[in-house]
PDB file of N, CA and C in Angstrom:
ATOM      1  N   UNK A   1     -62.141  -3.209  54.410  1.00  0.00           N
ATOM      2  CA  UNK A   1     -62.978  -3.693  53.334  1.00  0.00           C
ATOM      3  C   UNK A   1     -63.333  -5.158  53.588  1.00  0.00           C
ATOM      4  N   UNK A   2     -64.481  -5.663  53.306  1.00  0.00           N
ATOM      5  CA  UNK A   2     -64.868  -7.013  53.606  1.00  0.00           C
ATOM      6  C   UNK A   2     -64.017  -7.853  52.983  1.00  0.00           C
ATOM      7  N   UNK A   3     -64.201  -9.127  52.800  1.00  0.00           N
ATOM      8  CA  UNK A   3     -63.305  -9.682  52.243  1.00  0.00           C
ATOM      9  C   UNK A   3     -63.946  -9.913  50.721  1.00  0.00           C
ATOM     10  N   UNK A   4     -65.499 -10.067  50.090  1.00  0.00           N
ATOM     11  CA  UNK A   4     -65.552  -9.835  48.986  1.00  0.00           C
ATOM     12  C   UNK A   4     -66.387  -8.546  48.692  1.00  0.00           C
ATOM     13  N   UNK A   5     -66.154  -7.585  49.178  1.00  0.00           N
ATOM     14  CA  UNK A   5     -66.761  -6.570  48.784  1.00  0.00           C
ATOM     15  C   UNK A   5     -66.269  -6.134  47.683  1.00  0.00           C
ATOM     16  N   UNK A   6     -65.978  -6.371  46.700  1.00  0.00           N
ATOM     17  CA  UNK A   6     -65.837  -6.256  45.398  1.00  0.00           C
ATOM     18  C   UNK A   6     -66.976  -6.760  44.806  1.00  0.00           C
ATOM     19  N   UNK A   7     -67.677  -7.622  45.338  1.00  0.00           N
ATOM     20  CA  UNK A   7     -69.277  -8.260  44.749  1.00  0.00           C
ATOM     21  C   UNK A   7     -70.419  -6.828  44.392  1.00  0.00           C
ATOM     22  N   UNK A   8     -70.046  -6.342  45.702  1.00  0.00           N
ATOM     23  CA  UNK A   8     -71.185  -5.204  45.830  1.00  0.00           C
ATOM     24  C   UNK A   8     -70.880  -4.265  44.581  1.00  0.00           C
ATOM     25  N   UNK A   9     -69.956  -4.179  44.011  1.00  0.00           N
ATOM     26  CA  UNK A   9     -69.404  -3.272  43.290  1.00  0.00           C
ATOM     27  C   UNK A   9     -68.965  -3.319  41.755  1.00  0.00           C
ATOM     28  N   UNK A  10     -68.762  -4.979  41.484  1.00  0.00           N
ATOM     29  CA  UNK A  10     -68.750  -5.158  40.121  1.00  0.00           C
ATOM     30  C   UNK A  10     -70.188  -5.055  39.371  1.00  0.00           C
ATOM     31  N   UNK A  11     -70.850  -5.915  39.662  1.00  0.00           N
ATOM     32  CA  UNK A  11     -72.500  -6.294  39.326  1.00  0.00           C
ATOM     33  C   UNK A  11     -72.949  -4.494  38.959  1.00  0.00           C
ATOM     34  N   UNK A  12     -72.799  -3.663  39.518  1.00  0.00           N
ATOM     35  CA  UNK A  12     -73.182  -2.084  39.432  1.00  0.00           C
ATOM     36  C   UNK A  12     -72.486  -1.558  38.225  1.00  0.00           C
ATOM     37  N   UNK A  13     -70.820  -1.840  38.088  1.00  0.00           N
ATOM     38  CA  UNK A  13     -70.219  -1.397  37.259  1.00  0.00           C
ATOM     39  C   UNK A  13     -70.424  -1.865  35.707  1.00  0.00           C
ATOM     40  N   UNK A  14     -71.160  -3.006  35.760  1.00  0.00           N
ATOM     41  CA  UNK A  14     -71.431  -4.034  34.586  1.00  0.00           C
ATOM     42  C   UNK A  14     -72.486  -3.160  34.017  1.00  0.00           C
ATOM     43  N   UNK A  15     -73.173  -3.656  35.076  1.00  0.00           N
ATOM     44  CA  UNK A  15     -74.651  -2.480  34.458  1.00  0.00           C
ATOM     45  C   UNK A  15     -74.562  -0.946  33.975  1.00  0.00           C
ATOM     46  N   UNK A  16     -73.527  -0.667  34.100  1.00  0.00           N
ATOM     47  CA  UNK A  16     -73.151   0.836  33.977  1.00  0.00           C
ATOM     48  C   UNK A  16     -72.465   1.023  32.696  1.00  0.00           C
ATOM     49  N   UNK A  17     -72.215   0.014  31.857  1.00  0.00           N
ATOM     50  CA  UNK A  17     -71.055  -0.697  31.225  1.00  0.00           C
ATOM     51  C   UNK A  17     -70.415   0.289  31.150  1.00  0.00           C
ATOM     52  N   UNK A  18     -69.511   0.044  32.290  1.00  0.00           N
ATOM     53  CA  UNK A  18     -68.185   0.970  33.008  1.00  0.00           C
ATOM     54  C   UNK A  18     -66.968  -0.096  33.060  1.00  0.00           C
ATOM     55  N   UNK A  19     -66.652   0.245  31.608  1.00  0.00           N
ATOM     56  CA  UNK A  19     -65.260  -0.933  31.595  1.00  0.00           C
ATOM     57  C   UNK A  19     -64.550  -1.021  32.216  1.00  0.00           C
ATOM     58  N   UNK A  20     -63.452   0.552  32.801  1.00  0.00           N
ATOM     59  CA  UNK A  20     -62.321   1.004  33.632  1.00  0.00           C
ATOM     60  C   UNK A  20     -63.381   0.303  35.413  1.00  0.00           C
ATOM     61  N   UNK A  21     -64.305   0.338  35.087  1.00  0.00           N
ATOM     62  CA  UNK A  21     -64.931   0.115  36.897  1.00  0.00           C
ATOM     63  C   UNK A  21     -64.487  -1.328  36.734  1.00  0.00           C
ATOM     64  N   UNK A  22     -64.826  -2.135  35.858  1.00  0.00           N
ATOM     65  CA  UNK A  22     -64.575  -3.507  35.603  1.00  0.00           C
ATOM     66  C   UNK A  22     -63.642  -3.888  36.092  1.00  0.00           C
ATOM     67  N   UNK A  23     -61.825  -3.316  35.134  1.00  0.00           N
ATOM     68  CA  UNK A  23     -61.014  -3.504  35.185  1.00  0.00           C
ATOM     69  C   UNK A  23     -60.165  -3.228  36.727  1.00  0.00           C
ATOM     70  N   UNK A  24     -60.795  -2.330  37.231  1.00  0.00           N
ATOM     71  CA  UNK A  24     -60.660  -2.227  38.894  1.00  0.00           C
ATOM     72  C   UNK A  24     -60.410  -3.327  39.139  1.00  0.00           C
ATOM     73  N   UNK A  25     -60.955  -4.398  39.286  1.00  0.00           N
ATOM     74  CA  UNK A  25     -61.202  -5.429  40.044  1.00  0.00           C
ATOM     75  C   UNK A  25     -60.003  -6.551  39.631  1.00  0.00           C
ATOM     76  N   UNK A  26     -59.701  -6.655  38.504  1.00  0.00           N
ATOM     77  CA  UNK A  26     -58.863  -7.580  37.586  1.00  0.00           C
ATOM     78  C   UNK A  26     -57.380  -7.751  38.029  1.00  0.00           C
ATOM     79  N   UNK A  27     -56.948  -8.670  38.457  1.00  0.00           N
ATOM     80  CA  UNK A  27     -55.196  -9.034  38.181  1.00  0.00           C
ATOM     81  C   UNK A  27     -54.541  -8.075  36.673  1.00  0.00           C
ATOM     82  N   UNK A  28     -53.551  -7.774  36.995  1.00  0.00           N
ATOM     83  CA  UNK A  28     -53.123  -7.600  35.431  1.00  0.00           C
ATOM     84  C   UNK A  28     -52.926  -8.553  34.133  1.00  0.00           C
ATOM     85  N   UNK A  29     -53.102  -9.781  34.690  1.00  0.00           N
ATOM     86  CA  UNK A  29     -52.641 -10.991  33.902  1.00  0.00           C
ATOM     87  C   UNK A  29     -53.963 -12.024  34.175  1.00  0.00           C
ATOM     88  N   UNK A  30     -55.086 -11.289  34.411  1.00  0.00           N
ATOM     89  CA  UNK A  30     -56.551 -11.968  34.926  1.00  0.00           C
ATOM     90  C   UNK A  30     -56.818 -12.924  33.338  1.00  0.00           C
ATOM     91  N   UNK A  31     -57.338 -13.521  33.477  1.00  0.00           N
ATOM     92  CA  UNK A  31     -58.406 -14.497  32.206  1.00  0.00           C
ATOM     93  C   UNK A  31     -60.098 -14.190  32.825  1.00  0.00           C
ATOM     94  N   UNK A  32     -60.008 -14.806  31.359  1.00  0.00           N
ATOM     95  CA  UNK A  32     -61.658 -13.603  31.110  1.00  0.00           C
ATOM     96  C   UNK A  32     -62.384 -14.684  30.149  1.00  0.00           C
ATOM     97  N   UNK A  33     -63.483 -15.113  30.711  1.00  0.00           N
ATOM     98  CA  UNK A  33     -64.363 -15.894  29.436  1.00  0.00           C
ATOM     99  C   UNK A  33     -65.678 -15.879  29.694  1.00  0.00           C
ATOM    100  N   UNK A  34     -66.389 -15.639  28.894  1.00  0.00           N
ATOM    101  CA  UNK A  34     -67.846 -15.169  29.146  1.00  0.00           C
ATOM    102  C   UNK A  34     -68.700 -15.813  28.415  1.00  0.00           C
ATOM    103  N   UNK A  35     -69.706 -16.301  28.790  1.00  0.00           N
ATOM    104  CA  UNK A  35     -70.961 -17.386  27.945  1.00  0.00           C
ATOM    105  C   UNK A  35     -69.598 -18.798  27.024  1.00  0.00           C
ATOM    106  N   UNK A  36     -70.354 -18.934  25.779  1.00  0.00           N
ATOM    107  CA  UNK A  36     -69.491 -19.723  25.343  1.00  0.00           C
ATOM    108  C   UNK A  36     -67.868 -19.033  24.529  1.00  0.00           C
ATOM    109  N   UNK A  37     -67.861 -17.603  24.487  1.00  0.00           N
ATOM    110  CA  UNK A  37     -66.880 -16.828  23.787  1.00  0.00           C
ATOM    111  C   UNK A  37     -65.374 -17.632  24.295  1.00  0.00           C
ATOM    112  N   UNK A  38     -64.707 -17.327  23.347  1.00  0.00           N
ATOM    113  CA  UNK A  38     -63.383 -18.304  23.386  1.00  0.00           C
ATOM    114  C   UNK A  38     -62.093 -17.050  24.966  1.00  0.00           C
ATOM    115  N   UNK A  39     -61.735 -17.390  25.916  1.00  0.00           N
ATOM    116  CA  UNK A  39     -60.969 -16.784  26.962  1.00  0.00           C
ATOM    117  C   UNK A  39     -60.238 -15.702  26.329  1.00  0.00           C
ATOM    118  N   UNK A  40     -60.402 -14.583  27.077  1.00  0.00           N
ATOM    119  CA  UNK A  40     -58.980 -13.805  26.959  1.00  0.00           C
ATOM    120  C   UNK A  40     -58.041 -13.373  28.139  1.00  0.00           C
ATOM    121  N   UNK A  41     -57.180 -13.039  27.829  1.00  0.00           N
ATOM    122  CA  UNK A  41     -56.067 -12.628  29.087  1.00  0.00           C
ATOM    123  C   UNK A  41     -55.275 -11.301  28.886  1.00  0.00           C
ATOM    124  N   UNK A  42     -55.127 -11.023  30.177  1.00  0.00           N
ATOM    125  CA  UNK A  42     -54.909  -9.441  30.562  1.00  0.00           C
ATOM    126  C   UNK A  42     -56.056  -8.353  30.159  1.00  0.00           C
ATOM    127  N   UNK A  43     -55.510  -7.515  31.235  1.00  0.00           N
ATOM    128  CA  UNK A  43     -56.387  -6.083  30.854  1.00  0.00           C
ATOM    129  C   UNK A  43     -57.001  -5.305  29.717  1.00  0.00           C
ATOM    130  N   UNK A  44     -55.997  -5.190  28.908  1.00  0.00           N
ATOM    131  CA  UNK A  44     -56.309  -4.743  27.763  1.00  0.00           C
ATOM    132  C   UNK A  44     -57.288  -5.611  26.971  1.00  0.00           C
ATOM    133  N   UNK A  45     -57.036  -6.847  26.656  1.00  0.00           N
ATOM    134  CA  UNK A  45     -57.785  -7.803  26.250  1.00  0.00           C
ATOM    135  C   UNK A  45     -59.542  -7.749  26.994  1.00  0.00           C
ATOM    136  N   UNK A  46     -59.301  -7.514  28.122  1.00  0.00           N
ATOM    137  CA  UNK A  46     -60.575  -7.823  28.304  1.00  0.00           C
ATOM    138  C   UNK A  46     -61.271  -6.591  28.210  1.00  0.00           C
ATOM    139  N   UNK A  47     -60.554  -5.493  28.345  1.00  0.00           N
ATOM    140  CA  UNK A  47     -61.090  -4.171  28.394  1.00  0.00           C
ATOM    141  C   UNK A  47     -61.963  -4.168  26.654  1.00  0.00           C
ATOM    142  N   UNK A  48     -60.798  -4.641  26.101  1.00  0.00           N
ATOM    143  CA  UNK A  48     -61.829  -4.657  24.460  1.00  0.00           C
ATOM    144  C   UNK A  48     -63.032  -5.645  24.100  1.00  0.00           C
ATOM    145  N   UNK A  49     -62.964  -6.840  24.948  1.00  0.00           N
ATOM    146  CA  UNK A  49     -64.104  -7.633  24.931  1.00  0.00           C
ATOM    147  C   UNK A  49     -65.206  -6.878  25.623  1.00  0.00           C
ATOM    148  N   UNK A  50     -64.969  -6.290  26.522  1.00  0.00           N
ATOM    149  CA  UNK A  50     -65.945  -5.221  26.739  1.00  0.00           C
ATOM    150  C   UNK A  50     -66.453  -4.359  26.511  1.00  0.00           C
ATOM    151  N   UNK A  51     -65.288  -3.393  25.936  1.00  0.00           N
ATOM    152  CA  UNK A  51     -65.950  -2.401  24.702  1.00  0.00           C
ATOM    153  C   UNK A  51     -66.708  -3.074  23.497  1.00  0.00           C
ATOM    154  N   UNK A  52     -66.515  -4.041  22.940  1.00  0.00           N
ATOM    155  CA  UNK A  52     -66.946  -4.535  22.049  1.00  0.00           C
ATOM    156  C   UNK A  52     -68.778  -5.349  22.488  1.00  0.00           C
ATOM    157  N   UNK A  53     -68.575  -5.518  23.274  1.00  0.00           N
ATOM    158  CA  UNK A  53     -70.285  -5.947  23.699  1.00  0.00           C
ATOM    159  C   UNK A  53     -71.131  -5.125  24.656  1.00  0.00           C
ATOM    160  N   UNK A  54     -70.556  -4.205  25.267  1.00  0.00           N
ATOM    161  CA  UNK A  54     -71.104  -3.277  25.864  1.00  0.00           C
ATOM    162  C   UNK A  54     -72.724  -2.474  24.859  1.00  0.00           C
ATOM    163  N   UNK A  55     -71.453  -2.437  23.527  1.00  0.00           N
ATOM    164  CA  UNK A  55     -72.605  -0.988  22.944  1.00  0.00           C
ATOM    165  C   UNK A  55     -73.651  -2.111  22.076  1.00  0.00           C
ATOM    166  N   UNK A  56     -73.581  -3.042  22.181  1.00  0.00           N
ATOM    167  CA  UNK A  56     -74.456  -4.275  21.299  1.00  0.00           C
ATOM    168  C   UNK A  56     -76.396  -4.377  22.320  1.00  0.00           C
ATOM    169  N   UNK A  57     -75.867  -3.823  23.431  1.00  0.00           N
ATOM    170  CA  UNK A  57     -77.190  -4.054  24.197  1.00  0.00           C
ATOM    171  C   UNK A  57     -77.370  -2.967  24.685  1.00  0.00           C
ATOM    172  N   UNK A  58     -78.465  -2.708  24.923  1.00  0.00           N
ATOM    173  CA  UNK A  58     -79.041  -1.177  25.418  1.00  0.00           C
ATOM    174  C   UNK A  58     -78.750  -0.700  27.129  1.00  0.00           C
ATOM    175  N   UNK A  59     -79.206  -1.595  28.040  1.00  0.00           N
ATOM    176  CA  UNK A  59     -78.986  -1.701  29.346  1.00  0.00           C
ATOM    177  C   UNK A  59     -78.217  -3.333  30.189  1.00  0.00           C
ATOM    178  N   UNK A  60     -77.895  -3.562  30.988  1.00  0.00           N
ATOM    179  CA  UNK A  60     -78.048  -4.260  31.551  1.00  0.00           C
ATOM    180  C   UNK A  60     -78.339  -4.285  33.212  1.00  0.00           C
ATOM    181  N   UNK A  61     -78.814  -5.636  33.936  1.00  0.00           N
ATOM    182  CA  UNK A  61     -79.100  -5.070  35.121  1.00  0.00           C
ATOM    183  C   UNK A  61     -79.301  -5.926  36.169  1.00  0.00           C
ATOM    184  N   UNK A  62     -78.152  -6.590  36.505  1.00  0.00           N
ATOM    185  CA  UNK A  62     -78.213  -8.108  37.723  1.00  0.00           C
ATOM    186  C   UNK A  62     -78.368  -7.796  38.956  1.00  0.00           C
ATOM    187  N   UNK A  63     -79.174  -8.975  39.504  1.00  0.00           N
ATOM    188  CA  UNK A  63     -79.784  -8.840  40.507  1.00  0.00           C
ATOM    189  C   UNK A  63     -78.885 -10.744  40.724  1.00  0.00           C
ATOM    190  N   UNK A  64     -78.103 -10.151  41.562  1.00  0.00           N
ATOM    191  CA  UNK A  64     -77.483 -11.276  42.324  1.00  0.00           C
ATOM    192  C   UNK A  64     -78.026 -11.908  43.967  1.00  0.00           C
ATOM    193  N   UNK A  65     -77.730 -12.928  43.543  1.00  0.00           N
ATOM    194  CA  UNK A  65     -78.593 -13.175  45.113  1.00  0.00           C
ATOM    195  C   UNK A  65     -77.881 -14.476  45.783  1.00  0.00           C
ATOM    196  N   UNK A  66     -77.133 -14.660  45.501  1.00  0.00           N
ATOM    197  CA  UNK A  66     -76.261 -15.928  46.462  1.00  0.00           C
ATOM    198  C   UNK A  66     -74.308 -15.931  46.333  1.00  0.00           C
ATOM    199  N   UNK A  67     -74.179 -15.762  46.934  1.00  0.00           N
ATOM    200  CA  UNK A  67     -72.634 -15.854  46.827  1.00  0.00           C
ATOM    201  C   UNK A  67     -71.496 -17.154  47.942  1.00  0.00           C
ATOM    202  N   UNK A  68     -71.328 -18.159  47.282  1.00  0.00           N
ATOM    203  CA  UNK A  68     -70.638 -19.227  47.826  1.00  0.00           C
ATOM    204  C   UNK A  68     -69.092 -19.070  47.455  1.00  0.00           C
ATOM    205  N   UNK A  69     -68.412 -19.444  48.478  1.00  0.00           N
ATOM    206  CA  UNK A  69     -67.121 -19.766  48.311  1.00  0.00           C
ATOM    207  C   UNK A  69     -65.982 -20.927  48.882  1.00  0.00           C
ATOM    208  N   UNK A  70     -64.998 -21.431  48.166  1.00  0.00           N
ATOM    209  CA  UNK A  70     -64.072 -22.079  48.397  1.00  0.00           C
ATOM    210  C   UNK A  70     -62.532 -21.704  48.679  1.00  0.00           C
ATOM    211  N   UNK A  71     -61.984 -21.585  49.971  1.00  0.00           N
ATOM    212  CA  UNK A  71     -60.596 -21.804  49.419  1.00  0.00           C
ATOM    213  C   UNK A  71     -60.152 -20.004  48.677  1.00  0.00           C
ATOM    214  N   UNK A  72     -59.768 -20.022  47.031  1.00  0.00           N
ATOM    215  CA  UNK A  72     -59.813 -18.871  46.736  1.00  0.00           C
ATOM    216  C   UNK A  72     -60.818 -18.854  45.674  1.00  0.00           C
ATOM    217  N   UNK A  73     -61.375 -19.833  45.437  1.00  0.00           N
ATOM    218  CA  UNK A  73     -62.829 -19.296  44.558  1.00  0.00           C
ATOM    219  C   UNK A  73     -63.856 -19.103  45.055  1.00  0.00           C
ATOM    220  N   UNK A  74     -64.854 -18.001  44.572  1.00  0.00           N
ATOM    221  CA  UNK A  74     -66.280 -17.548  44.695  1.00  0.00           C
ATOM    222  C   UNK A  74     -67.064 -17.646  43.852  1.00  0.00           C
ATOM    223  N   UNK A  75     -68.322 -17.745  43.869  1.00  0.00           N
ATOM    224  CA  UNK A  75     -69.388 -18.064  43.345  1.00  0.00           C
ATOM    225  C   UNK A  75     -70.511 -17.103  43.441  1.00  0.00           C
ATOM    226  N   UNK A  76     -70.698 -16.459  42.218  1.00  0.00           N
ATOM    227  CA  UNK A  76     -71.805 -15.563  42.575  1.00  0.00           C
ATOM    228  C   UNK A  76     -72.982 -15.637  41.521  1.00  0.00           C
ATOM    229  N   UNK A  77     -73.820 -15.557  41.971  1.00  0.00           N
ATOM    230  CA  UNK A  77     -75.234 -16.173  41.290  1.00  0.00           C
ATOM    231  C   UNK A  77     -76.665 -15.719  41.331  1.00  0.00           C
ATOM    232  N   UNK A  78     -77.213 -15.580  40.180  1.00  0.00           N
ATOM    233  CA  UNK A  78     -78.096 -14.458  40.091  1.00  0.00           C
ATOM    234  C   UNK A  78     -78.995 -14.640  38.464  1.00  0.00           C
ATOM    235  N   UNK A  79     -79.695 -13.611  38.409  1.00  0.00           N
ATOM    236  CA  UNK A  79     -80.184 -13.438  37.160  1.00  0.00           C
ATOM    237  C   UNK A  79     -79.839 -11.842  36.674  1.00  0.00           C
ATOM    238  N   UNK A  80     -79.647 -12.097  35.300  1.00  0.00           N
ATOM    239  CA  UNK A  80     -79.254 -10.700  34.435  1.00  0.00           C
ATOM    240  C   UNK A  80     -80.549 -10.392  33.676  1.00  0.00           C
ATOM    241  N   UNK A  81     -80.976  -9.330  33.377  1.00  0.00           N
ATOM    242  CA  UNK A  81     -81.673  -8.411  32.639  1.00  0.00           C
ATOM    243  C   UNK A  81     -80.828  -7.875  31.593  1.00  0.00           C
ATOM    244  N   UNK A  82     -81.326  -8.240  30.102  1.00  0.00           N
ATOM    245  CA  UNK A  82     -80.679  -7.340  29.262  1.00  0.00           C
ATOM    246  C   UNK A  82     -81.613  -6.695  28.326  1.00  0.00           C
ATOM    247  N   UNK A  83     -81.449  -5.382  28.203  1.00  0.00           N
ATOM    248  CA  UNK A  83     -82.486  -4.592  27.181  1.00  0.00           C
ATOM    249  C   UNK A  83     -81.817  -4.399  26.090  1.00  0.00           C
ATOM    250  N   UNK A  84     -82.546  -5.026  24.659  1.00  0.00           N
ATOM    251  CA  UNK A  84     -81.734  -5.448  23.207  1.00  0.00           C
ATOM    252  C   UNK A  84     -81.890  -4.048  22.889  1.00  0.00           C
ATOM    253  N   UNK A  85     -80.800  -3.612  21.957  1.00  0.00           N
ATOM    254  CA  UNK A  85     -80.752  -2.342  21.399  1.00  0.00           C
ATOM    255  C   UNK A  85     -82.855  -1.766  20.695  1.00  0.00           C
ATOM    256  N   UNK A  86     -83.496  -2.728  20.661  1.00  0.00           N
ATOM    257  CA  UNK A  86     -85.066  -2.781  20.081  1.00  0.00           C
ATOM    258  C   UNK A  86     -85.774  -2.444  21.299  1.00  0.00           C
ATOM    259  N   UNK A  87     -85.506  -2.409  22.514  1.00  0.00           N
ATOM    260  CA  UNK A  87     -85.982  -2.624  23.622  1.00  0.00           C
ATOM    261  C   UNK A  87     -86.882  -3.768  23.968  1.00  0.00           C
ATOM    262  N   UNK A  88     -86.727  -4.644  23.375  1.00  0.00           N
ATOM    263  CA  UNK A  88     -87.053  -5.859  24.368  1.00  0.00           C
ATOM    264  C   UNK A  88     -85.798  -6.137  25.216  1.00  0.00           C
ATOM    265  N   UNK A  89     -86.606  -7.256  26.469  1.00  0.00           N
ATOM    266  CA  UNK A  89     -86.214  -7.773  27.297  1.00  0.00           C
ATOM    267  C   UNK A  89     -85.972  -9.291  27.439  1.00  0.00           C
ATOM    268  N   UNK A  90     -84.475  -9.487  27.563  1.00  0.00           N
ATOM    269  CA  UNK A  90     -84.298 -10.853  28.238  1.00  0.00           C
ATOM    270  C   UNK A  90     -83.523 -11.564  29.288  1.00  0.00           C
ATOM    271  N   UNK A  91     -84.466 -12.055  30.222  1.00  0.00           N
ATOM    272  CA  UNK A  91     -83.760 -12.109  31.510  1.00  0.00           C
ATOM    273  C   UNK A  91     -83.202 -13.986  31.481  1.00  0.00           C
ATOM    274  N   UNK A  92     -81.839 -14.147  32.209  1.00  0.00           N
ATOM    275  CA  UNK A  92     -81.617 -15.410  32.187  1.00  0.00           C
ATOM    276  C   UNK A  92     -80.306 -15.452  33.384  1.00  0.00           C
ATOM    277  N   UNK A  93     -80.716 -16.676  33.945  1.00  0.00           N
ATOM    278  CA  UNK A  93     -79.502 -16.919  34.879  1.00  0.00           C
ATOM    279  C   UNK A  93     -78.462 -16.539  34.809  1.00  0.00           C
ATOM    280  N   UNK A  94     -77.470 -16.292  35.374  1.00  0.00           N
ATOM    281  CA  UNK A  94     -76.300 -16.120  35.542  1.00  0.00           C
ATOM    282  C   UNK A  94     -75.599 -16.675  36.789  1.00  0.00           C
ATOM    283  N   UNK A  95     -74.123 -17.366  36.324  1.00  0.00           N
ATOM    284  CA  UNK A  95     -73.352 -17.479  37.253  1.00  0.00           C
ATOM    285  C   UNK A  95     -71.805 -17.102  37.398  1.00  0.00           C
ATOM    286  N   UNK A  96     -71.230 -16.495  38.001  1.00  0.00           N
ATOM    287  CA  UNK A  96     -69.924 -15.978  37.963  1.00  0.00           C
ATOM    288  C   UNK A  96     -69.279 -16.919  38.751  1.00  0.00           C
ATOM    289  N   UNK A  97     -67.706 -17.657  38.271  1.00  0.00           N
ATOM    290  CA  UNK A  97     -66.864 -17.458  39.330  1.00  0.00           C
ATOM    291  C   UNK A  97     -65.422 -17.136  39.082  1.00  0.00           C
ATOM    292  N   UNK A  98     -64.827 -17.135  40.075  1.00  0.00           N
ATOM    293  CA  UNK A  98     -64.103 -16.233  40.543  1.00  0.00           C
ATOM    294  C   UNK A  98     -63.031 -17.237  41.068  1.00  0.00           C
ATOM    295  N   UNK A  99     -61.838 -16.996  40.342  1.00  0.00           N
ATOM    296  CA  UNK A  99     -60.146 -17.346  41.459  1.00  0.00           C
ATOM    297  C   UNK A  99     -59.710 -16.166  41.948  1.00  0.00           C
ATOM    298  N   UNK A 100     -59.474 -15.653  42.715  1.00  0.00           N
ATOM    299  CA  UNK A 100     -58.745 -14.718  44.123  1.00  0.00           C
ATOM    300  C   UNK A 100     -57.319 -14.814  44.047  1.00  0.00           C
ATOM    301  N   UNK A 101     -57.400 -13.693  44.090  1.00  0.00           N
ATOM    302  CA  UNK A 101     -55.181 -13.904  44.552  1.00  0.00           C
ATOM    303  C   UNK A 101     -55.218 -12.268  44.569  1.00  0.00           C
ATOM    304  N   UNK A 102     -54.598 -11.771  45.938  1.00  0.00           N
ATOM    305  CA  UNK A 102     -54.407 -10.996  46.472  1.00  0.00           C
ATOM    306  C   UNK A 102     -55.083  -9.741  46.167  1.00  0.00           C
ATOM    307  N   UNK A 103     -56.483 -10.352  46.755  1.00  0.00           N
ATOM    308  CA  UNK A 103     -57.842  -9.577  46.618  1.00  0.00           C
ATOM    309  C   UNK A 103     -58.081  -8.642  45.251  1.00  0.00           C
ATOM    310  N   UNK A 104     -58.318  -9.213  43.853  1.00  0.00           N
ATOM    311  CA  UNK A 104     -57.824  -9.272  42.808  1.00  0.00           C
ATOM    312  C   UNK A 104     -58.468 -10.380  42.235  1.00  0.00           C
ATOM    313  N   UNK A 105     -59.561 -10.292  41.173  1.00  0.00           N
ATOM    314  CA  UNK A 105     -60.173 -11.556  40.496  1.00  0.00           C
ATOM    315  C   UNK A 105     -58.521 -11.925  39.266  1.00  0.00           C
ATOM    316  N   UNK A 106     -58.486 -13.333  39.537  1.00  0.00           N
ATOM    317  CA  UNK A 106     -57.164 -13.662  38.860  1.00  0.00           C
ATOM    318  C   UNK A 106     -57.976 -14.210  37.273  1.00  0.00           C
ATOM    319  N   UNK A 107     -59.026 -15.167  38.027  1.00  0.00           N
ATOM    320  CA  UNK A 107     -59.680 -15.978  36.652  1.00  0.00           C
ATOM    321  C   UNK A 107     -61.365 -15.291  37.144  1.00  0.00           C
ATOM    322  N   UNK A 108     -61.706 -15.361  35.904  1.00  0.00           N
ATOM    323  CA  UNK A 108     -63.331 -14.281  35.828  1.00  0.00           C
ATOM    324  C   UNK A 108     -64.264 -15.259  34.661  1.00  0.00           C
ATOM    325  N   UNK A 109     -64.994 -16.161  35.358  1.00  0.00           N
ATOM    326  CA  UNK A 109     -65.440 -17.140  34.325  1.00  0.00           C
ATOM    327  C   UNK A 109     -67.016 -16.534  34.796  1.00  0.00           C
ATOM    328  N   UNK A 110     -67.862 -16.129  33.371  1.00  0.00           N
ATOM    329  CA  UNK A 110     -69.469 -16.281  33.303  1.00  0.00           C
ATOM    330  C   UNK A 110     -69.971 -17.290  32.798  1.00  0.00           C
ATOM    331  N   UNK A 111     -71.210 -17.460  33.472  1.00  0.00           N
ATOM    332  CA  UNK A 111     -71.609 -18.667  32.890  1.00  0.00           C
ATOM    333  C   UNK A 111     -73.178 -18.355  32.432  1.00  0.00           C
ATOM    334  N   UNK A 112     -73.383 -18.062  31.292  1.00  0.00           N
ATOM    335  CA  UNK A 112     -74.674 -17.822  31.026  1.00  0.00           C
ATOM    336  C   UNK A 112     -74.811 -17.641  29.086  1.00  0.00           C
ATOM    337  N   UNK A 113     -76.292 -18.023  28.747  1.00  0.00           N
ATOM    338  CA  UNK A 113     -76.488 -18.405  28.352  1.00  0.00           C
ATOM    339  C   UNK A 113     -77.275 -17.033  27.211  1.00  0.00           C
ATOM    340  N   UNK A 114     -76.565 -17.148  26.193  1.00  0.00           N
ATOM    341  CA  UNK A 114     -76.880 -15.651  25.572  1.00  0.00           C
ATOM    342  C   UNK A 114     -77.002 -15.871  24.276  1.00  0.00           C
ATOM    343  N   UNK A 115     -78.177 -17.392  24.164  1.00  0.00           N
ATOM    344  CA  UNK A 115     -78.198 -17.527  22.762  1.00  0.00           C
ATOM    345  C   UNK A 115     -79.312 -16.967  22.356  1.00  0.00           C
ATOM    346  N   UNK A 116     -80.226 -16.484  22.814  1.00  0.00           N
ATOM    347  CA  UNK A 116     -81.635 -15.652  22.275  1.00  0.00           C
ATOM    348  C   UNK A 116     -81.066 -14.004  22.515  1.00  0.00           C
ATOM    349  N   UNK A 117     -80.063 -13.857  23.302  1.00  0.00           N
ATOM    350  CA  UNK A 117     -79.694 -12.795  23.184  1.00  0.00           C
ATOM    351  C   UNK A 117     -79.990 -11.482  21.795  1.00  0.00           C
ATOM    352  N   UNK A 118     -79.499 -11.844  21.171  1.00  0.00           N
ATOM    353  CA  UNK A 118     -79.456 -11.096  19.593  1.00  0.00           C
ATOM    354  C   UNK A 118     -79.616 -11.599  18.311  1.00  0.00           C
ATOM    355  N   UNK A 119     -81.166 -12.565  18.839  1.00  0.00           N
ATOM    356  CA  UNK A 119     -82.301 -12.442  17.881  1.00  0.00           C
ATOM    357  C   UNK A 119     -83.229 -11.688  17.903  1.00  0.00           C
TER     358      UNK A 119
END
């Protein structure tokens, strides 16, 4: 397996909102914080932050296009597509990163901006 081929494979599972595909990827004791939402930690925790915003939007659908790394962090960067339960569309940057520990996202920070989101 490459060394982040987990890239190829989360971004798909998101869009799928395929929580258990998510959680694949996660430490058991991973942290989790997304746009400005306050962190959570462990599996379960994040598995419900996910159930919980999954069914709020109709589709989603990133198109990533750069991936940098340090050391054990990665950087992955892109724009998201989200279709509002109304079917409009709003597309806006995105950036992920990523702490590593034994091929295993430990810390899972998004960085994007989801304030027109659900108006």
């Amino acid at each position: 397996m490459e060394k982040y081929q987990f890239l190829k494979e989360l971004s798909p599972s998101l869009d799928r909102k395929d929580t258990q595909g998510v959680l694949a990827f996660l430490s058991d004791d991973c942290l989790f914080q997304a746009g400005n939402s306050e962190p959570v930690k462990g599996k379960e925790a994040i598995g419900n932050t996910l159930d919980n915003f999954f069914p709020n939007v109709k589709a989603i659908n990133h198109n990533m296009t750069d991936v940098f790394e340090s050391g054990d962090s990665v950087v992955h960067r892109g724009m998201v597509t989200y279709t509002r339960l109304d079917g409009s569309l709003l597309a806006v940057p995105v950036c992920d990163v990523f702490k590593m520990e034994d091929n295993k996202i430990k810390e899972y920070y998004i960085y994007v901006d989801w304030s027109e989101l659900f108006k």
